[in-house]
N, C-alpha and C. Protein backbone atom coordinates (compact mmCIF):
# COMPACT_ATOMS: atom_id res chain seq x y z
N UNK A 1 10.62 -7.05 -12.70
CA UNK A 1 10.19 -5.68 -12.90
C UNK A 1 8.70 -5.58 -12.63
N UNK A 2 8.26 -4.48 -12.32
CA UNK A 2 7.18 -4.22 -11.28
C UNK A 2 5.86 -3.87 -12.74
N UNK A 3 4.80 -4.10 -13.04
CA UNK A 3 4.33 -4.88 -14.29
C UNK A 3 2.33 -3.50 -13.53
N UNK A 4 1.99 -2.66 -14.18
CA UNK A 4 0.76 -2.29 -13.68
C UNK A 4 -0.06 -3.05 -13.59
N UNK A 5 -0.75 -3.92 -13.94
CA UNK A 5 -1.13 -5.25 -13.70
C UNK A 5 -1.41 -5.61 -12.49
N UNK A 6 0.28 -6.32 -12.32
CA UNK A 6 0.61 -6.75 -11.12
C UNK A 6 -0.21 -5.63 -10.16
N UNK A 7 0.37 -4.48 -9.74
CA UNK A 7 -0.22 -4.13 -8.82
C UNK A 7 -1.43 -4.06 -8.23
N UNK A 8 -2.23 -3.44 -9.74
CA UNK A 8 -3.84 -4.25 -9.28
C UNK A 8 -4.26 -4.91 -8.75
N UNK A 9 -3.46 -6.71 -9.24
CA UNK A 9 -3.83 -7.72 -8.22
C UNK A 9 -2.83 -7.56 -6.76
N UNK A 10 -1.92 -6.88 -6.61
CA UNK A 10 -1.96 -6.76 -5.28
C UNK A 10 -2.65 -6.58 -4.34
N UNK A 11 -3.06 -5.10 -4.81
CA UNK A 11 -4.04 -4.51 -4.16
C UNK A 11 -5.45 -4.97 -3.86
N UNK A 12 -5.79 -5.87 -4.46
CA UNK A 12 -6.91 -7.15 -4.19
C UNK A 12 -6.34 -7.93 -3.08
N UNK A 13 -5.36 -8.64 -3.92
CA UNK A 13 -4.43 -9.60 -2.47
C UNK A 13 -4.31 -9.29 -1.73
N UNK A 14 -3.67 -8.00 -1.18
CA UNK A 14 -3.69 -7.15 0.07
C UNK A 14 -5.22 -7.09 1.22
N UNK A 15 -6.20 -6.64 0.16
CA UNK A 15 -7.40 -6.69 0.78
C UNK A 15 -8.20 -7.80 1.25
N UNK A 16 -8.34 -8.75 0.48
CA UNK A 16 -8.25 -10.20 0.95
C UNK A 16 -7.55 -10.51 2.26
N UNK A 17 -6.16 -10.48 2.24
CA UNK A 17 -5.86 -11.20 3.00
C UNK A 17 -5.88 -10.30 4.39
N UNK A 18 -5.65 -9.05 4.04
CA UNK A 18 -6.52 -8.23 5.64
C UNK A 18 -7.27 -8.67 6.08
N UNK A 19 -7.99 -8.98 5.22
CA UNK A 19 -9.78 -9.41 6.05
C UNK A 19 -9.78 -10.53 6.57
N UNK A 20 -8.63 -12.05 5.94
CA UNK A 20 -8.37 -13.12 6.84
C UNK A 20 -7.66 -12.86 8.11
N UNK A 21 -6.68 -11.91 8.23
CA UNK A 21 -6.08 -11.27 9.00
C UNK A 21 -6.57 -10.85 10.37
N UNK A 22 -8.19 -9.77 9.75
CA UNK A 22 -8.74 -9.47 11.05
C UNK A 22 -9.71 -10.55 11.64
N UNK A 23 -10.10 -11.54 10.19
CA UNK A 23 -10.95 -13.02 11.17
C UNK A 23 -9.96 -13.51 11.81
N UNK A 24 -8.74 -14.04 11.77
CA UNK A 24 -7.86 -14.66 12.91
C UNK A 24 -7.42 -13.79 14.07
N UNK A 25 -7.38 -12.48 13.69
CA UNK A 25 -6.76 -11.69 15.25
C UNK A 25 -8.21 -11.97 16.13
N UNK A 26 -9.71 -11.45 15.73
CA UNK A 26 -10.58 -11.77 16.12
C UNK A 26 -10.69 -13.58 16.98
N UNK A 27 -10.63 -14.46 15.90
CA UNK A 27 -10.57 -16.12 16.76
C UNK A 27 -9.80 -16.18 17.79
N UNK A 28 -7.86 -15.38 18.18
CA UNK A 28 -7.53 -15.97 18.33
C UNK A 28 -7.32 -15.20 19.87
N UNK A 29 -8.15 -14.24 19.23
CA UNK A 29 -8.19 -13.36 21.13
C UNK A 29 -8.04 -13.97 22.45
N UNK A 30 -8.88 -15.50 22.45
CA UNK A 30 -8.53 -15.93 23.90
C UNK A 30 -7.27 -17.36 23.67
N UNK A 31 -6.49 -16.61 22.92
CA UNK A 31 -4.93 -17.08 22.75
C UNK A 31 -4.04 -16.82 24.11
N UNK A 32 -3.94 -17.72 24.88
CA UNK A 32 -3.02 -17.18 26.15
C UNK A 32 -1.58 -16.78 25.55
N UNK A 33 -1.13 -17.35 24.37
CA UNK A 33 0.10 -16.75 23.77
C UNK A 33 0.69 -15.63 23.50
N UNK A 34 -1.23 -15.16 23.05
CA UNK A 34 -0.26 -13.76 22.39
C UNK A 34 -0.48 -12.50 23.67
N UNK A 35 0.45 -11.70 23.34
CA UNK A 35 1.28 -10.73 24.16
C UNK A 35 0.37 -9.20 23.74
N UNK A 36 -0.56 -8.93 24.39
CA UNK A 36 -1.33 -7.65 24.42
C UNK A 36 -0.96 -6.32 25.39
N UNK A 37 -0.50 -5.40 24.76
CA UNK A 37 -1.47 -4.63 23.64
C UNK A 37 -0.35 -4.71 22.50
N UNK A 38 1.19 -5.99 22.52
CA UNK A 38 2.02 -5.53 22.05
C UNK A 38 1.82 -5.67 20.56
N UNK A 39 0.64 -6.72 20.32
CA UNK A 39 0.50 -7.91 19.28
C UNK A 39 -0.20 -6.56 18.33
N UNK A 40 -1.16 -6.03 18.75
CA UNK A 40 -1.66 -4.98 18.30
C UNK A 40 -1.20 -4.01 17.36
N UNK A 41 0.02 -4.06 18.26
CA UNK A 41 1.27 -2.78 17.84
C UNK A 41 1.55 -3.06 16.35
N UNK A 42 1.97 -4.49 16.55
CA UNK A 42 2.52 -4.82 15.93
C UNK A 42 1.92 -5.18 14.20
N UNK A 43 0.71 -5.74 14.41
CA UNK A 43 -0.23 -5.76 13.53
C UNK A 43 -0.36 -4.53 12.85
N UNK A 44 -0.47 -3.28 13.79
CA UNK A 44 -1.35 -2.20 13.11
C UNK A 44 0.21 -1.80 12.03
N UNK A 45 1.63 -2.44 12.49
CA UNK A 45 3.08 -2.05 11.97
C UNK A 45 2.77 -2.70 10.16
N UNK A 46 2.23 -4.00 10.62
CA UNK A 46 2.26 -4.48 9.51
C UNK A 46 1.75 -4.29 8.80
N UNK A 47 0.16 -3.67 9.29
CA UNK A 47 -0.63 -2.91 7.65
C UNK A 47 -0.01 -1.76 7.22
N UNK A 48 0.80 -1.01 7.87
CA UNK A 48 1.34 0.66 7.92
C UNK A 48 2.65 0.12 6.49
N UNK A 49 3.19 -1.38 6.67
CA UNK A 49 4.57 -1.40 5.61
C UNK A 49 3.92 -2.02 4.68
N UNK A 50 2.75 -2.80 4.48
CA UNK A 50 1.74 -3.01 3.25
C UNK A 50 1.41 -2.01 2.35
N UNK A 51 0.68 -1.23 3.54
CA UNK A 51 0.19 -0.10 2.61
C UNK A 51 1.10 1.07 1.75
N UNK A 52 2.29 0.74 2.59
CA UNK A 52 3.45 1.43 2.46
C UNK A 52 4.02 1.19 0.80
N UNK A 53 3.90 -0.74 0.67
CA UNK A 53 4.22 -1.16 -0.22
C UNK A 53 3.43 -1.03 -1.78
N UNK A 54 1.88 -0.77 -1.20
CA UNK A 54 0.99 -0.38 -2.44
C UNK A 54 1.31 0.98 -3.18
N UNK A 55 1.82 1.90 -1.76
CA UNK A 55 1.97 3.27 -2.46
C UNK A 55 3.42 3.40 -3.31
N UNK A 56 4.02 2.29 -3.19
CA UNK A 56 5.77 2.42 -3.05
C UNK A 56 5.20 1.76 -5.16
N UNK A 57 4.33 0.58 -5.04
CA UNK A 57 4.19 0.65 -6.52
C UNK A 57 3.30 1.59 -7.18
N UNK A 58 2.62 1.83 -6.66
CA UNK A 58 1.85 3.38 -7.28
C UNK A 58 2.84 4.52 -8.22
N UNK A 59 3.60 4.75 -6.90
CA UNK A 59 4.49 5.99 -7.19
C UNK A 59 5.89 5.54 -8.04
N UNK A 60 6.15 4.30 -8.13
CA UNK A 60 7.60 3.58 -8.37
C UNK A 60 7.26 2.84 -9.19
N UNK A 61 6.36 2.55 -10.74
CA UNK A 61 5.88 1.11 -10.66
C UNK A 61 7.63 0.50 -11.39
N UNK A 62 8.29 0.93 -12.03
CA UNK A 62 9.22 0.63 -12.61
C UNK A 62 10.56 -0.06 -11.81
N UNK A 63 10.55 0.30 -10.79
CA UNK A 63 11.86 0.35 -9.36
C UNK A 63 11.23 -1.00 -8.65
N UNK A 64 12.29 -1.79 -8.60
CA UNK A 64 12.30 -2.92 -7.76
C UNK A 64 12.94 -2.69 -6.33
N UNK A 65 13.74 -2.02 -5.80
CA UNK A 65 14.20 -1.47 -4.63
C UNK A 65 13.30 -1.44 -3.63
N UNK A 66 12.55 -0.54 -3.77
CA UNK A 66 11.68 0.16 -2.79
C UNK A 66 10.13 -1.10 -2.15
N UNK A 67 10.34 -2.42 -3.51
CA UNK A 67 8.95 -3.48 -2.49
C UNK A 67 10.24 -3.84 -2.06
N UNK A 68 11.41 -4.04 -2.24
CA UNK A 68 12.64 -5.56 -1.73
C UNK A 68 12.74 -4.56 -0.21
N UNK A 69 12.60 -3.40 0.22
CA UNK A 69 12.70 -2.88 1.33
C UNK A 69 11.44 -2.90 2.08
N UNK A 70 10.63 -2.98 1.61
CA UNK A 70 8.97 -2.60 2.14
C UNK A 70 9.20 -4.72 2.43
N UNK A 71 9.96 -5.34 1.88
CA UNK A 71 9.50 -6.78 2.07
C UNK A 71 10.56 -7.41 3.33
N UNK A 72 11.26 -6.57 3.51
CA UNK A 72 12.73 -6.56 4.60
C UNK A 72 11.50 -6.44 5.72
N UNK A 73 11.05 -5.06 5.57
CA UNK A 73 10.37 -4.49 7.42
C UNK A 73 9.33 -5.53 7.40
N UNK A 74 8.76 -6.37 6.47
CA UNK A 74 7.37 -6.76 6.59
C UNK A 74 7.71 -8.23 7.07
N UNK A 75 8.89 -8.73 7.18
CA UNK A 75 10.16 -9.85 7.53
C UNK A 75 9.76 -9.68 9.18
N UNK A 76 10.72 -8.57 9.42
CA UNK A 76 11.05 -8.07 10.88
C UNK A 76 10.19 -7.78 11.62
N UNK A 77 8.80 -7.54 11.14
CA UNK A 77 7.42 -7.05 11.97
C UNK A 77 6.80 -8.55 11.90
N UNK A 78 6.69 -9.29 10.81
CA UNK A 78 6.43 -10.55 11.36
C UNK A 78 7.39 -11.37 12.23
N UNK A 79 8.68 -11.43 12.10
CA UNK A 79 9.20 -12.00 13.19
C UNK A 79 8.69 -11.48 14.45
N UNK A 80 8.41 -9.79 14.91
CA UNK A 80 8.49 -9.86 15.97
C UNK A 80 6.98 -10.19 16.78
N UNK A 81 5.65 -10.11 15.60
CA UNK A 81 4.58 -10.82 15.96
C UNK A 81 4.67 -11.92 16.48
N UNK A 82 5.42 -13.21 15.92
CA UNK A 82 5.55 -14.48 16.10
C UNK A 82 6.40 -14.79 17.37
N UNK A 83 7.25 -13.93 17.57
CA UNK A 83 7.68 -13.75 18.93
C UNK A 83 6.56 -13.03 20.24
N UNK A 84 5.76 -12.46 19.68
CA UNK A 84 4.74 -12.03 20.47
C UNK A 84 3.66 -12.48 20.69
N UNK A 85 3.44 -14.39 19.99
CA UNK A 85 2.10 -14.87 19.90
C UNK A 85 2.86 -16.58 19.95
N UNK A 86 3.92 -16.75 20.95
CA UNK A 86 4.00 -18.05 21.23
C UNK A 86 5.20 -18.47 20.75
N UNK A 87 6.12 -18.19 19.71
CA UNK A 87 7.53 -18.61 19.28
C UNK A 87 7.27 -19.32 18.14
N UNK A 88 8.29 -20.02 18.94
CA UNK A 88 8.72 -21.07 17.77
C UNK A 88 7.19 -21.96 17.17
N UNK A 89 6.63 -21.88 18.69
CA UNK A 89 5.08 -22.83 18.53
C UNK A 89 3.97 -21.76 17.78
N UNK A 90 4.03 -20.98 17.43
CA UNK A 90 3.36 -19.71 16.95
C UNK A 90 2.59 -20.13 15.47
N UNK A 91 1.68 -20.08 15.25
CA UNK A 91 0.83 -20.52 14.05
C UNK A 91 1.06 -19.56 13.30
N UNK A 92 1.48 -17.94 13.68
CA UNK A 92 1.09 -17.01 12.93
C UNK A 92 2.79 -16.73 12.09
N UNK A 93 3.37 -18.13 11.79
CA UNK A 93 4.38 -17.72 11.12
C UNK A 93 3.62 -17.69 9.72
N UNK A 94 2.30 -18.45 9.35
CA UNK A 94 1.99 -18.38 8.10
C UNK A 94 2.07 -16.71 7.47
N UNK A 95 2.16 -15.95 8.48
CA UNK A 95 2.41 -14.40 8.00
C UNK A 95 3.71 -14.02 7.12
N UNK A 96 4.39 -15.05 6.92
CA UNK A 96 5.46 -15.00 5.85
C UNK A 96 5.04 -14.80 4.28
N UNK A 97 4.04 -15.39 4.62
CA UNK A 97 3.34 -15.66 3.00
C UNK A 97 3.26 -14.49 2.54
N UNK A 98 2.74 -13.51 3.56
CA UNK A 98 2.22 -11.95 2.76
C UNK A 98 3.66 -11.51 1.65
N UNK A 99 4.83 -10.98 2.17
CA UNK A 99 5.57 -10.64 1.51
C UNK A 99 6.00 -11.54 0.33
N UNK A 100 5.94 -13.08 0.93
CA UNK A 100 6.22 -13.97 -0.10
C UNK A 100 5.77 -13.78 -1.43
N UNK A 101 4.27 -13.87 -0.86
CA UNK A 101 3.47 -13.86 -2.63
C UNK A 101 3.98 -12.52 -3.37
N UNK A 102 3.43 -11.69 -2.17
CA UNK A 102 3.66 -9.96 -3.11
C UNK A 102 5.03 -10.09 -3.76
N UNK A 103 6.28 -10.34 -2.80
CA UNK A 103 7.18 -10.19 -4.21
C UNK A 103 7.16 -11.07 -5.06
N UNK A 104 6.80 -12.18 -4.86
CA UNK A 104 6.84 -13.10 -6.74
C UNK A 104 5.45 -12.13 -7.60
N UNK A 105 4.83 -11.77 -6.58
CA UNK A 105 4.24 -10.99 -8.38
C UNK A 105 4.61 -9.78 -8.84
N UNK A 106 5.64 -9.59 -7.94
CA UNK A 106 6.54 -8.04 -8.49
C UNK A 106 7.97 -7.73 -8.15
N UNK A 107 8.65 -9.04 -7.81
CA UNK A 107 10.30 -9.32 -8.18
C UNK A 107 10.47 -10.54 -8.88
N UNK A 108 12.18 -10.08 -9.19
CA UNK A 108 12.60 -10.98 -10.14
C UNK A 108 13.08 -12.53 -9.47
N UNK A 109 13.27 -13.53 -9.65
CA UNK A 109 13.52 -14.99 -9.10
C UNK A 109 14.61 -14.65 -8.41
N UNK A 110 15.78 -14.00 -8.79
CA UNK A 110 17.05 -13.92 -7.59
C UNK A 110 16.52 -13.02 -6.24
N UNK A 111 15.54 -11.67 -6.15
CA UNK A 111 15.60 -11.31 -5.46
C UNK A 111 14.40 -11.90 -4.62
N UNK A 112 13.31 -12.87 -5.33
CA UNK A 112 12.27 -13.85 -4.63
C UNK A 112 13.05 -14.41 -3.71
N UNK A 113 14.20 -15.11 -4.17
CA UNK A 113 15.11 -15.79 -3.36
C UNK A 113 16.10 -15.70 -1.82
N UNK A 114 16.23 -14.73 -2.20
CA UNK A 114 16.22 -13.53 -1.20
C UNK A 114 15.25 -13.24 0.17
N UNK A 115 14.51 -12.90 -0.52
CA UNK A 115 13.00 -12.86 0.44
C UNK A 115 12.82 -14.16 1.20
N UNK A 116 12.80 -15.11 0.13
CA UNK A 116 12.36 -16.42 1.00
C UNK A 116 13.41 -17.08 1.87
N UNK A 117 15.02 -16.99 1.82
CA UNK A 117 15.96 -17.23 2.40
C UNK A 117 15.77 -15.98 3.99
N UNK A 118 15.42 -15.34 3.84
CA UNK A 118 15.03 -14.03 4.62
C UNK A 118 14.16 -15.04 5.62
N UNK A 119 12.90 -14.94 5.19
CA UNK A 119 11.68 -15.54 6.05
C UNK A 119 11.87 -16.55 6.78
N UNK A 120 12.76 -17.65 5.84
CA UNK A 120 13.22 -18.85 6.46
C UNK A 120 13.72 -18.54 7.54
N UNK A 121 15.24 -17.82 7.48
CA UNK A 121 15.92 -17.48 8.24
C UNK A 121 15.35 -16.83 10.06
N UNK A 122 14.03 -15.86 9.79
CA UNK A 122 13.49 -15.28 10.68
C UNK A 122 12.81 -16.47 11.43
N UNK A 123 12.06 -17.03 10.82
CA UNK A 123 11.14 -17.97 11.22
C UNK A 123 11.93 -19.05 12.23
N UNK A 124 13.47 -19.81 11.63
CA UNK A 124 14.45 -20.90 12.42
C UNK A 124 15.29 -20.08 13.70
N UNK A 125 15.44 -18.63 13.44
CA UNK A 125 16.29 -17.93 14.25
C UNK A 125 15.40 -18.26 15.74
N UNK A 126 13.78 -18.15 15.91
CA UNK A 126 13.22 -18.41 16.79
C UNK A 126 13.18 -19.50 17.65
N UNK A 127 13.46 -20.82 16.40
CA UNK A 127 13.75 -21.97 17.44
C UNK A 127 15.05 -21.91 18.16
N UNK A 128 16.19 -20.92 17.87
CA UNK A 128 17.27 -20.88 18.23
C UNK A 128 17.40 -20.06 19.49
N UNK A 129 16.27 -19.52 19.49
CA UNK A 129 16.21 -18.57 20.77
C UNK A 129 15.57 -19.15 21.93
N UNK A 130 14.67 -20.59 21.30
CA UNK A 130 14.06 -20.67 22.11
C UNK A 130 14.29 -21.79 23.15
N UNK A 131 13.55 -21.98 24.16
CA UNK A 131 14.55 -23.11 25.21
C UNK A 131 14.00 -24.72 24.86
N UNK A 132 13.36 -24.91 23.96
CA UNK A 132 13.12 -26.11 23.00
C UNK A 132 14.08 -26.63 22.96
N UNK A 133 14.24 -27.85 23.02
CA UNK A 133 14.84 -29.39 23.01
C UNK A 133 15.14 -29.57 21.50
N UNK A 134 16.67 -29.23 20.69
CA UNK A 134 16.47 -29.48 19.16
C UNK A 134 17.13 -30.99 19.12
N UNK A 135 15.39 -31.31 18.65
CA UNK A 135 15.36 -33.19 18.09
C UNK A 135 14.90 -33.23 16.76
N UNK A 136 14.58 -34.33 16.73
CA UNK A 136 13.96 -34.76 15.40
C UNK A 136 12.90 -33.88 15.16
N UNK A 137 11.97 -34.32 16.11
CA UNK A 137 10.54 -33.71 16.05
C UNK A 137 10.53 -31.98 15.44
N UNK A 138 11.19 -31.20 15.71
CA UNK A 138 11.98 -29.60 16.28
C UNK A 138 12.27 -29.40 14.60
N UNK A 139 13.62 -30.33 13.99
CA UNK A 139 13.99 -30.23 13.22
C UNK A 139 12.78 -30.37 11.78
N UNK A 140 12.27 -31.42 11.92
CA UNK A 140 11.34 -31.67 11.04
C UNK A 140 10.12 -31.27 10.97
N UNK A 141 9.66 -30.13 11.98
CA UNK A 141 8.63 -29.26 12.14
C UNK A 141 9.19 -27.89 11.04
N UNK A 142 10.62 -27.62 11.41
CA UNK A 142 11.13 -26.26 10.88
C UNK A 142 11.29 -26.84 9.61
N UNK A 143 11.48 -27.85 9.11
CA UNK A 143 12.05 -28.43 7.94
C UNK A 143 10.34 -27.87 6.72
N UNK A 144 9.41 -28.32 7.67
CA UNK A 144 7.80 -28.74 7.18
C UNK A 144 8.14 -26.90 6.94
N UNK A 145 8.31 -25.53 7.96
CA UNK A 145 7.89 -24.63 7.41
C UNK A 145 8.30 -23.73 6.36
N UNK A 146 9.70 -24.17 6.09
CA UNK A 146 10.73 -23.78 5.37
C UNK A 146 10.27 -23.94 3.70
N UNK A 147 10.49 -25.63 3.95
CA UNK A 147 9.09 -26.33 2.61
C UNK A 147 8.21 -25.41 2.09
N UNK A 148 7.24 -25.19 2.48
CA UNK A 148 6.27 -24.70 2.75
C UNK A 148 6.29 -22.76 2.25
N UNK A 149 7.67 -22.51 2.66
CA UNK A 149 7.38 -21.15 2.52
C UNK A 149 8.33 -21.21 0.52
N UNK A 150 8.95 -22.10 0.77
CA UNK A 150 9.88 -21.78 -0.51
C UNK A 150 8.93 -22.11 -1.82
N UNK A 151 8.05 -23.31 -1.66
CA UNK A 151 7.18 -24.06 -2.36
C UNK A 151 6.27 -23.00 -2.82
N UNK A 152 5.67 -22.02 -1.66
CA UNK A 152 4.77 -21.46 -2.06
C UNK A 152 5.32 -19.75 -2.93
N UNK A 153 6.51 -19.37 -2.54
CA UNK A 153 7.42 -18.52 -3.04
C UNK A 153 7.42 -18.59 -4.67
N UNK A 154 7.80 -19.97 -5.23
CA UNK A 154 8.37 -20.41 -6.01
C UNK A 154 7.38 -20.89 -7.25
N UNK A 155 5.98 -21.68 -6.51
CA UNK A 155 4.59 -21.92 -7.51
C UNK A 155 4.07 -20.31 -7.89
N UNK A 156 4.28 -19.18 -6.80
CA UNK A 156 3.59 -18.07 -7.02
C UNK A 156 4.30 -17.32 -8.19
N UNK A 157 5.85 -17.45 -8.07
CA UNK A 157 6.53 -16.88 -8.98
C UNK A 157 6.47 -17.55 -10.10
N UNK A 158 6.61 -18.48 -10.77
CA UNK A 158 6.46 -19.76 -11.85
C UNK A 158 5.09 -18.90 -12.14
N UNK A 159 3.67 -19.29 -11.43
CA UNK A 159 2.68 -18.64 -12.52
C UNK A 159 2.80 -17.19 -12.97
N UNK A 160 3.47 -16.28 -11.72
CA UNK A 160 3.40 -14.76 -12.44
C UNK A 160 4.64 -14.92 -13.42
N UNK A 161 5.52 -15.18 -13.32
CA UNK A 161 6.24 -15.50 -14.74
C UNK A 161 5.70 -15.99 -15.94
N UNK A 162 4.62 -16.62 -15.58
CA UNK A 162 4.32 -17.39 -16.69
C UNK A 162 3.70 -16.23 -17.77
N UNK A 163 2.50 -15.38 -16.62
CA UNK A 163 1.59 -14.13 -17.09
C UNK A 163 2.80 -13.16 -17.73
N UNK A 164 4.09 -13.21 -16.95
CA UNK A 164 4.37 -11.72 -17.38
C UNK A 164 4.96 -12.64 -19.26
N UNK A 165 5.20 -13.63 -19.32
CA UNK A 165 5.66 -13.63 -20.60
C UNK A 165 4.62 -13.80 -21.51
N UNK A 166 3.89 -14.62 -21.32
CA UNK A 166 2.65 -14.37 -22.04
C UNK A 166 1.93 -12.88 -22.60
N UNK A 167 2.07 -12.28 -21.57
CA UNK A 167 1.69 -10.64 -21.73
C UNK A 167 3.26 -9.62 -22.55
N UNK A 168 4.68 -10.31 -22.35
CA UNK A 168 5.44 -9.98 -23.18
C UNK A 168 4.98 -10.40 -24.94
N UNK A 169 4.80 -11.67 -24.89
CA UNK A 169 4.34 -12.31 -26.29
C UNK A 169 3.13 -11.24 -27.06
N UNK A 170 2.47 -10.91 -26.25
CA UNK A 170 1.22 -10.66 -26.78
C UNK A 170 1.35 -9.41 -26.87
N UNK A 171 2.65 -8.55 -26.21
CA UNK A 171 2.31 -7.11 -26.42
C UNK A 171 3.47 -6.94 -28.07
N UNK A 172 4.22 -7.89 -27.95
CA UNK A 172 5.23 -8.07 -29.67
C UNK A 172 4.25 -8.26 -30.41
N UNK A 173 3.05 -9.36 -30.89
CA UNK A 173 2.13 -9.97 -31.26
C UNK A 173 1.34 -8.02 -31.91
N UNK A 174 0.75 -7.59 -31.02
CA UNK A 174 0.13 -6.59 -31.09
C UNK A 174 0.89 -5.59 -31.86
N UNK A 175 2.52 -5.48 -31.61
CA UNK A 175 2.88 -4.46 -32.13
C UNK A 175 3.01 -4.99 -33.83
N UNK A 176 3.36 -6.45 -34.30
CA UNK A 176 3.81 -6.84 -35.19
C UNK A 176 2.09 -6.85 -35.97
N UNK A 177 1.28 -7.33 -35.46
CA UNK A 177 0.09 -6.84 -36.03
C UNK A 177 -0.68 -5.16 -36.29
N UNK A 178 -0.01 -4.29 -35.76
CA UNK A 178 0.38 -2.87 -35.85
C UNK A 178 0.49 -2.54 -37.10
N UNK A 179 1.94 -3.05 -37.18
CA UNK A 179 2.72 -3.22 -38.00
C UNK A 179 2.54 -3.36 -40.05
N UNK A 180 1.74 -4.66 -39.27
CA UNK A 180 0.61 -5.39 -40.92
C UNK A 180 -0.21 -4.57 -41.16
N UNK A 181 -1.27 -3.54 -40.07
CA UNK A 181 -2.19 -2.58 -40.64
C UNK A 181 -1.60 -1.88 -41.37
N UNK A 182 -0.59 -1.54 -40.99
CA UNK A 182 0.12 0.07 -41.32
C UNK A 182 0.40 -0.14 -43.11
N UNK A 183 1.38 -1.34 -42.95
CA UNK A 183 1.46 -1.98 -44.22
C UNK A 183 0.85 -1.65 -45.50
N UNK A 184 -0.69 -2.91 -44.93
CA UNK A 184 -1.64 -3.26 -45.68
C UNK A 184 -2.78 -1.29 -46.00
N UNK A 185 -2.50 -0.80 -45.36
CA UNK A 185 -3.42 0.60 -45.89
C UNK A 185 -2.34 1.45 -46.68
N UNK A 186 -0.83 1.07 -46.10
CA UNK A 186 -0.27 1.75 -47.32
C UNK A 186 -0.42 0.84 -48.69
N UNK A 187 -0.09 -0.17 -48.49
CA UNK A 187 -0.45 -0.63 -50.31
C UNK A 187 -2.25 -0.35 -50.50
N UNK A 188 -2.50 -0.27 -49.90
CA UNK A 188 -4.35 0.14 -50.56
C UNK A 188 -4.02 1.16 -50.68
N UNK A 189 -3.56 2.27 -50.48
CA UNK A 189 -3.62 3.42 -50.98
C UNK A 189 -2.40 3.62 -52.08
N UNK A 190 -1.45 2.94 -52.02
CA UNK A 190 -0.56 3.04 -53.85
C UNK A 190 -1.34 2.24 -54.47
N UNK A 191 -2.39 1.02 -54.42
CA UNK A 191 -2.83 -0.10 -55.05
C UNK A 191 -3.85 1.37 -55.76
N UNK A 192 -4.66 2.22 -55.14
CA UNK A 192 -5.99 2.83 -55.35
C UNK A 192 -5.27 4.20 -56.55
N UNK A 193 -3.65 4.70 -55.93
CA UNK A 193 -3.22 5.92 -56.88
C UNK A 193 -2.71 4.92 -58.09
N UNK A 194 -2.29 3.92 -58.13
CA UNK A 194 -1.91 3.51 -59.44
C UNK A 194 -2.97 3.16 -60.33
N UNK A 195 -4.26 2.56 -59.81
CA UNK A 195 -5.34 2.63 -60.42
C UNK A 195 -5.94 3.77 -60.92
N UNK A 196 -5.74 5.09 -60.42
CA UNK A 196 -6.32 6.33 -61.19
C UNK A 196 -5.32 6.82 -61.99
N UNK A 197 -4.04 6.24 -61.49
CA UNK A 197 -3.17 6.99 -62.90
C UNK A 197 -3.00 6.26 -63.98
N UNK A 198 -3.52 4.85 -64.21
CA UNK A 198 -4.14 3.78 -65.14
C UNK A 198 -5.63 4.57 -65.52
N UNK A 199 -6.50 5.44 -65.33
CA UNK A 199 -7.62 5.33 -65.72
C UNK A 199 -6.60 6.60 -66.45
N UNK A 200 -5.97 7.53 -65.73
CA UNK A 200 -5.50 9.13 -66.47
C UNK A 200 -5.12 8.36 -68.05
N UNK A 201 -3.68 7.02 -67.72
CA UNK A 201 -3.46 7.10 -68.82
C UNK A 201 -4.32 6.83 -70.10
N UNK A 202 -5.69 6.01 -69.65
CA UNK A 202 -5.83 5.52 -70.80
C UNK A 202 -7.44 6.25 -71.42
């Protein structure tokens, strides 16, 4: 469940990692790989379903639906970058990560799972397309990114789990200490009327 919090640090994360975003489109300009003006397109696609995704928790923070869809297109626009900047040999599959992280800090572990079976999936479909020789080498390259994407899926979700229960604990904590004020000023105030109706009686 989608946590106000959380979104905050999205919206940091988001900005951050734009800005690594535009230092690598910048480095990698005299890339004979990538495919211009398509790469462009495609980029400018992917900030359009980000931003898409900030407004989607803005307006939704409660609804898990609407990032698990914003994390589908943000799948399919990176596949088709990575197809547009070299394949299977493409560095810029690390662009999986974006959706990765965002949903572990604002879905639940089955639908993380999801996502990352997703990415995997996009990322191997490429070696399948592509006219690469599947050997060892092939296999244990895709093996390394798969690793890699579930590992990081899975540490990201583990710590925001960790926050959201901690922040469950502490919001019971708060109410049960609520609770004790409320208590403790009602007996000060029968402790204070039984004392004046002890002074009436005597």
């Amino acid at each position: 469940m989608v946590h106000a919090r959380a979104g905050s640090i999205l919206v940091r994360y988001e900005a951050a990692l734009w800005s690594v975003l535009g230092a690598m489109a910048y480095l990698a300009r005299d890339n004979a790989g990538l495919v211009y003006p398509d790469i462009l397109w495609l980029f400018a696609a992917l900030l359009m379903v980000s931003l898409g995704a900030a407004e989607a928790v803005r307006r939704w923070p409660q609804r898990d639906w609407p990032h698990a869809v914003c994390a589908v297109f943000s799948l399919a626009v990176i596949a088709a970058i990575q197809a547009r900047s070299g394949g299977a040999q493409s560095n810029l599959w690390v662009l999986y990560l974006l959706p990765l992280f965002t949903s572990a800090l604002l879905l639940r572990g089955r639908e993380l799972a999801w996502i990352a079976g997703g990415a995997s999936l996009c990322d191997a479909l490429l070696y399948v397309s592509s006219d690469s020789f599947w050997g060892a080498s092939v296999a244990f390259e895709l093996a390394v990114k798969t690793g890699v994407l579930w590992a990081a899926a899975g540490s990201t979700w583990a710590l925001a789990e960790g926050e959201r229960r901690a922040r469950a604990r502490a919001d019971v904590q708060r109410v049960e200490l609520e609770r004790l004020e409320t208590g403790l000023r009602q007996a000060v105030m029968a402790r204070g009327q039984d004392q004046r109706l002890a002074v009436l009686g005597l």
